[in-house]
N, C-alpha and C. Protein backbone atom coordinates (compact mmCIF):
# COMPACT_ATOMS: atom_id res chain seq x y z
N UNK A 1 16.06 44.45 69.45
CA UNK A 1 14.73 44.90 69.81
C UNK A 1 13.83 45.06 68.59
N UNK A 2 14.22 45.57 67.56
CA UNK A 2 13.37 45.54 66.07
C UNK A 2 13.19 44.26 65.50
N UNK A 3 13.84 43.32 65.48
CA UNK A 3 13.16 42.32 65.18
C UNK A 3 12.20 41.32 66.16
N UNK A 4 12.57 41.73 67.41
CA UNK A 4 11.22 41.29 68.44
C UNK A 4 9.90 41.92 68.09
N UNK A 5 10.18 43.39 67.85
CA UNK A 5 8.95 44.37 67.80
C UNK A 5 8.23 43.67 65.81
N UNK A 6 9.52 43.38 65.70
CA UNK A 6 8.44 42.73 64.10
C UNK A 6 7.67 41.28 63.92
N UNK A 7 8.46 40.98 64.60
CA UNK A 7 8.30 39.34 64.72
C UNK A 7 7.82 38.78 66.35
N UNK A 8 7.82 39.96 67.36
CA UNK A 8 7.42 39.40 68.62
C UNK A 8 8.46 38.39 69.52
N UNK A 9 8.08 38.67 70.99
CA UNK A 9 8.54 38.55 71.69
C UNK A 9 9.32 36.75 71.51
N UNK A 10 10.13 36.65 71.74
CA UNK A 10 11.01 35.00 71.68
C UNK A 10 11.15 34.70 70.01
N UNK A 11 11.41 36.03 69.14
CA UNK A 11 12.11 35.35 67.80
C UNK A 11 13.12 35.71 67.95
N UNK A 12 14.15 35.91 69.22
CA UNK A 12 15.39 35.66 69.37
C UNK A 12 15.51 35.08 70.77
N UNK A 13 16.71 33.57 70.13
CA UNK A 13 16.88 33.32 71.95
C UNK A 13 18.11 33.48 71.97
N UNK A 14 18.82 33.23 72.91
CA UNK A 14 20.25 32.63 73.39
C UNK A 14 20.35 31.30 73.49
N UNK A 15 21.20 30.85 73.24
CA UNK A 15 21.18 29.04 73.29
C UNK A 15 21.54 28.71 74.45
N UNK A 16 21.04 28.22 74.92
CA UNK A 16 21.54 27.64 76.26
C UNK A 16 21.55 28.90 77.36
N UNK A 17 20.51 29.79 77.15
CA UNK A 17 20.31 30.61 78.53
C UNK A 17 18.92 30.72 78.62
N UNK A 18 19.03 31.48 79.96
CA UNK A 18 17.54 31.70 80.37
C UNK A 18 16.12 32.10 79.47
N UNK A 19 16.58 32.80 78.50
CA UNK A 19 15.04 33.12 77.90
C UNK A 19 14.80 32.15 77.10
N UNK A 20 14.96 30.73 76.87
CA UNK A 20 14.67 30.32 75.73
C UNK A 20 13.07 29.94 76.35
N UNK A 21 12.36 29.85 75.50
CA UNK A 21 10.54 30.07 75.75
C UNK A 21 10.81 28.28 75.73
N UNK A 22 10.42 28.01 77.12
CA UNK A 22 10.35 25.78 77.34
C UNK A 22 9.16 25.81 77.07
N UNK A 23 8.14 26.65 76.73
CA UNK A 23 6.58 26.27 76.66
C UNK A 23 5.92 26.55 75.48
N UNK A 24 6.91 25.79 74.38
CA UNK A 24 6.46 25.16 73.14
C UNK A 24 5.94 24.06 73.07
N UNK A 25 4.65 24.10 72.14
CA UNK A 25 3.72 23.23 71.89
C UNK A 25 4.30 22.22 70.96
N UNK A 26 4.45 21.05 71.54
CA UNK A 26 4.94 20.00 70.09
C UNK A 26 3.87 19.07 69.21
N UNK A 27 3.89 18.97 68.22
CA UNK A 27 3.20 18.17 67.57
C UNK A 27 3.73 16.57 67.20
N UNK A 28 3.34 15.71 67.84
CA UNK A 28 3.91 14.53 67.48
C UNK A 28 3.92 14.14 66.21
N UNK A 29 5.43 13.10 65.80
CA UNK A 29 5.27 12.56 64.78
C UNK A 29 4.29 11.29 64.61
N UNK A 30 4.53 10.76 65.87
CA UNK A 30 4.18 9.46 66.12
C UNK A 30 5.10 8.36 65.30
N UNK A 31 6.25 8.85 65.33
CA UNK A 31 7.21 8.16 64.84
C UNK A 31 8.16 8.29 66.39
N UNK A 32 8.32 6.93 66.92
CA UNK A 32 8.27 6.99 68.34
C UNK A 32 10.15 7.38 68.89
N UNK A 33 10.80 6.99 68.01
CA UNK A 33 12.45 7.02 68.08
C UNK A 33 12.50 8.49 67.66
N UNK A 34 12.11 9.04 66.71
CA UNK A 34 12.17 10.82 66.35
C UNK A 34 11.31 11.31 67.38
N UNK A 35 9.93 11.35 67.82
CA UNK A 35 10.11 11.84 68.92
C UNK A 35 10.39 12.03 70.00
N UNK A 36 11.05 11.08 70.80
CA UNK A 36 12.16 11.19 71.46
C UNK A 36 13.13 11.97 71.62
N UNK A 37 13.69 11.60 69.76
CA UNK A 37 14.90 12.74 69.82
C UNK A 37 14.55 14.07 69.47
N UNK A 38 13.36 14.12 69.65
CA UNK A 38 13.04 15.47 69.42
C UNK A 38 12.38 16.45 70.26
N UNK A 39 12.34 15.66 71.26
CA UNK A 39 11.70 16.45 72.23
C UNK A 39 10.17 16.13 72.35
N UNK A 40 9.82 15.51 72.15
CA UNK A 40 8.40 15.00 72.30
C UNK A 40 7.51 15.11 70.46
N UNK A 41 8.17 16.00 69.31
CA UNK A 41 7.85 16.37 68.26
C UNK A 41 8.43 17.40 67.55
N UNK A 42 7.54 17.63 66.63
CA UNK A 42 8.07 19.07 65.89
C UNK A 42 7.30 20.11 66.78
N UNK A 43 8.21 21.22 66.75
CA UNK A 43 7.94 22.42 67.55
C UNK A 43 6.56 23.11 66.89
N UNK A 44 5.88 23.40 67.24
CA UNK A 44 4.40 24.05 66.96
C UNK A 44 4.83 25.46 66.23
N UNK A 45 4.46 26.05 65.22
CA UNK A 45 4.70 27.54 64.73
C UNK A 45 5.63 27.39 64.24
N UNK A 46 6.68 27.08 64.15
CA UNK A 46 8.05 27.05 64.16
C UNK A 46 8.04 26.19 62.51
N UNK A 47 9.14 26.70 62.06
CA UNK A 47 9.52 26.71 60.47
C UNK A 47 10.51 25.36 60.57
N UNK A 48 10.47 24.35 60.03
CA UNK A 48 11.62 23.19 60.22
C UNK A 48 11.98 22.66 58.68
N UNK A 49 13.06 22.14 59.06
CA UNK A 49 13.90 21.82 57.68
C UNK A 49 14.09 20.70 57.90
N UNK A 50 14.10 19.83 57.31
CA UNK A 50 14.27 18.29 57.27
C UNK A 50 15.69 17.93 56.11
N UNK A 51 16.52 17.76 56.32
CA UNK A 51 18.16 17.54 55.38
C UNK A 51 18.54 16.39 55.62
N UNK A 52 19.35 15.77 54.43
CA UNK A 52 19.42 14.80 53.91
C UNK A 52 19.58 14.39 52.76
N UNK A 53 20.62 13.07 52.62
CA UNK A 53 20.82 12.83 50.92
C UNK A 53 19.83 12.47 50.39
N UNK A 54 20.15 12.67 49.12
CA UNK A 54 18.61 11.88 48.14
C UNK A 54 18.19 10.52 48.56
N UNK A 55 17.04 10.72 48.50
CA UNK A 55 16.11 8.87 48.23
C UNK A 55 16.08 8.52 50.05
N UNK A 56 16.55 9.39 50.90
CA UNK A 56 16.38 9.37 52.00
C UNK A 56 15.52 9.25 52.81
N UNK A 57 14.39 9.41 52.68
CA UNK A 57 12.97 9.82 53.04
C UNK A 57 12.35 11.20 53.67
N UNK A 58 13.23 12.04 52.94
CA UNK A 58 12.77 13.31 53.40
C UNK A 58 11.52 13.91 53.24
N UNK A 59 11.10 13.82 51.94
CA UNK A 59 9.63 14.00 51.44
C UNK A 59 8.31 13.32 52.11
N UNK A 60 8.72 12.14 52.17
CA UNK A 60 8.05 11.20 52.98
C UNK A 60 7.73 11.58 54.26
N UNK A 61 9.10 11.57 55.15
CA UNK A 61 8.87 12.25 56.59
C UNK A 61 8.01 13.73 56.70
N UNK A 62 8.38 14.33 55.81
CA UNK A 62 7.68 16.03 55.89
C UNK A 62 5.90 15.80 55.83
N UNK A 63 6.17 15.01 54.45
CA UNK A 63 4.34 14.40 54.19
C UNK A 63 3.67 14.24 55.40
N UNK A 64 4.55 13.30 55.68
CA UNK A 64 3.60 12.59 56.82
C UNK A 64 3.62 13.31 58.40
N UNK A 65 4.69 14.47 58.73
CA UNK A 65 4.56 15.52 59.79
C UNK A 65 3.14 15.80 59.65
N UNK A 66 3.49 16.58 57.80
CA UNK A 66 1.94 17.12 57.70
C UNK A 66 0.66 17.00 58.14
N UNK A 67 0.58 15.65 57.46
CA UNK A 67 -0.59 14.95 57.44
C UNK A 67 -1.21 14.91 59.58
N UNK A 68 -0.26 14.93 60.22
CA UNK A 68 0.01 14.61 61.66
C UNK A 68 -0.81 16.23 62.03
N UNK A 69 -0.15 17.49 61.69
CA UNK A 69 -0.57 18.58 61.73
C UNK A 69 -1.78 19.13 61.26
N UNK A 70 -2.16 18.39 60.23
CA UNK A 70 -3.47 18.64 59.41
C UNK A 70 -4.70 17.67 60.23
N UNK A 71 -4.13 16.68 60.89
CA UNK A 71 -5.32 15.77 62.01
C UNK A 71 -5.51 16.79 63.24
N UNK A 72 -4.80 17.53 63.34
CA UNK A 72 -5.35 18.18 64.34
C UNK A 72 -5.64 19.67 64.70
N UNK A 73 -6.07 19.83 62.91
CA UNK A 73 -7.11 20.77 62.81
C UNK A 73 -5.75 22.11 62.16
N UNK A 74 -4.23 21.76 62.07
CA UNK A 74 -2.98 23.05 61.75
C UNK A 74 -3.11 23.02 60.48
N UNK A 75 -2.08 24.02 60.11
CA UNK A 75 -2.00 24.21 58.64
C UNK A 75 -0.19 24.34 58.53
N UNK A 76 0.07 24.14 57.43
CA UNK A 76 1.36 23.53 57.11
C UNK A 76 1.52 23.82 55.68
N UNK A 77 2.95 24.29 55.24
CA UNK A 77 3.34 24.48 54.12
C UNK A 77 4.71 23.52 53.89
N UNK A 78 4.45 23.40 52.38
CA UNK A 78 5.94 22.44 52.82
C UNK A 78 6.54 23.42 50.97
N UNK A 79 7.78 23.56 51.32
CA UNK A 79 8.99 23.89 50.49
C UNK A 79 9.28 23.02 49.62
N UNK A 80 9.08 22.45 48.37
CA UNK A 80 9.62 21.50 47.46
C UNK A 80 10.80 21.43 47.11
N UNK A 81 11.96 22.00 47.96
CA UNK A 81 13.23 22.62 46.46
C UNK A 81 13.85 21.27 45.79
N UNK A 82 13.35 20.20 46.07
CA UNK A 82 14.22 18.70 45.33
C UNK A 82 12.73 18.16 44.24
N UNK A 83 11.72 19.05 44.16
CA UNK A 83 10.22 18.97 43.10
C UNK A 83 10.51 17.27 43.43
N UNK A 84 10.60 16.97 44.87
CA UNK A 84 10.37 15.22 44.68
C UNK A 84 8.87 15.04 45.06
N UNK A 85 7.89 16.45 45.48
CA UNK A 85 6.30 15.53 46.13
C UNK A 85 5.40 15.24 45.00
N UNK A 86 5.06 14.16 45.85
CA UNK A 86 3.70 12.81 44.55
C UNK A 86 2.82 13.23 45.39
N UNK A 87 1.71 14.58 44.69
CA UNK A 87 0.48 14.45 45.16
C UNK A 87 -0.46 13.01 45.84
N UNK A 88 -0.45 12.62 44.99
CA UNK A 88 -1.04 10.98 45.11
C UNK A 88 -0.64 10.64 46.56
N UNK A 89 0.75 10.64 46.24
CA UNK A 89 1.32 9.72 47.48
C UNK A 89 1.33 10.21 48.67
N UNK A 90 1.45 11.65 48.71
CA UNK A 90 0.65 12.50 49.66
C UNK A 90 -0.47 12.23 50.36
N UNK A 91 -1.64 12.30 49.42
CA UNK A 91 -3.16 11.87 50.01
C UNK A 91 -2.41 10.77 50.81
N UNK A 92 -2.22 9.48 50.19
CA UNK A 92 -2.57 8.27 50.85
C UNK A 92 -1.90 8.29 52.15
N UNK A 93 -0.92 9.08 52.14
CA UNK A 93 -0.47 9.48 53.49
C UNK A 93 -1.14 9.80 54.85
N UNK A 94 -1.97 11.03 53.92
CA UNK A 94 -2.96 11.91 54.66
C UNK A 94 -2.59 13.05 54.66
């Protein structure tokens, strides 16, 4: 109950039972095979981790979530811990 009361109602679910909140907002990748497997996108609000070996396209994929989130007006932080993002290559992303 204290971390509902800190964090609000559905920052705890049960997996696979009744309270899990189905009326999350997704943001498409427009990457048409990931969203699929993802449920239509990345979950709206919601904190995501993208893992994977090096040279994988992790940076890339996150960029370009971004850029997806930032077209429609969100805001987005992204975590560097592999210091692999190219401003540059960013922009051209979007």
């Amino acid at each position: 109950e204290s971390i509902e009361k800190q964090f609000g109602a559905g920052a705890i679910i049960e997996m696979g039972g009744d309270g899990v909140n189905r009326n999350v907002e997704f943001i498409p990748t427009n990457i048409v095979s990931l969203d699929l497997a993802l449920g239509g996108g990345v979950p709206r609000g919601r904190v995501i981790e993208i893992y994977g070996p090096e040279s994988s396209g992790k940076t890339t994929l996150a960029t370009h979530i971004i850029a997806q989130i930032q077209q429609k007006g969100g805001v987005a932080a992204f975590v560097d811990a592999e210091h692999a993002l190219d401003p540059e290559y960013a922009k051209k992303l979007g």
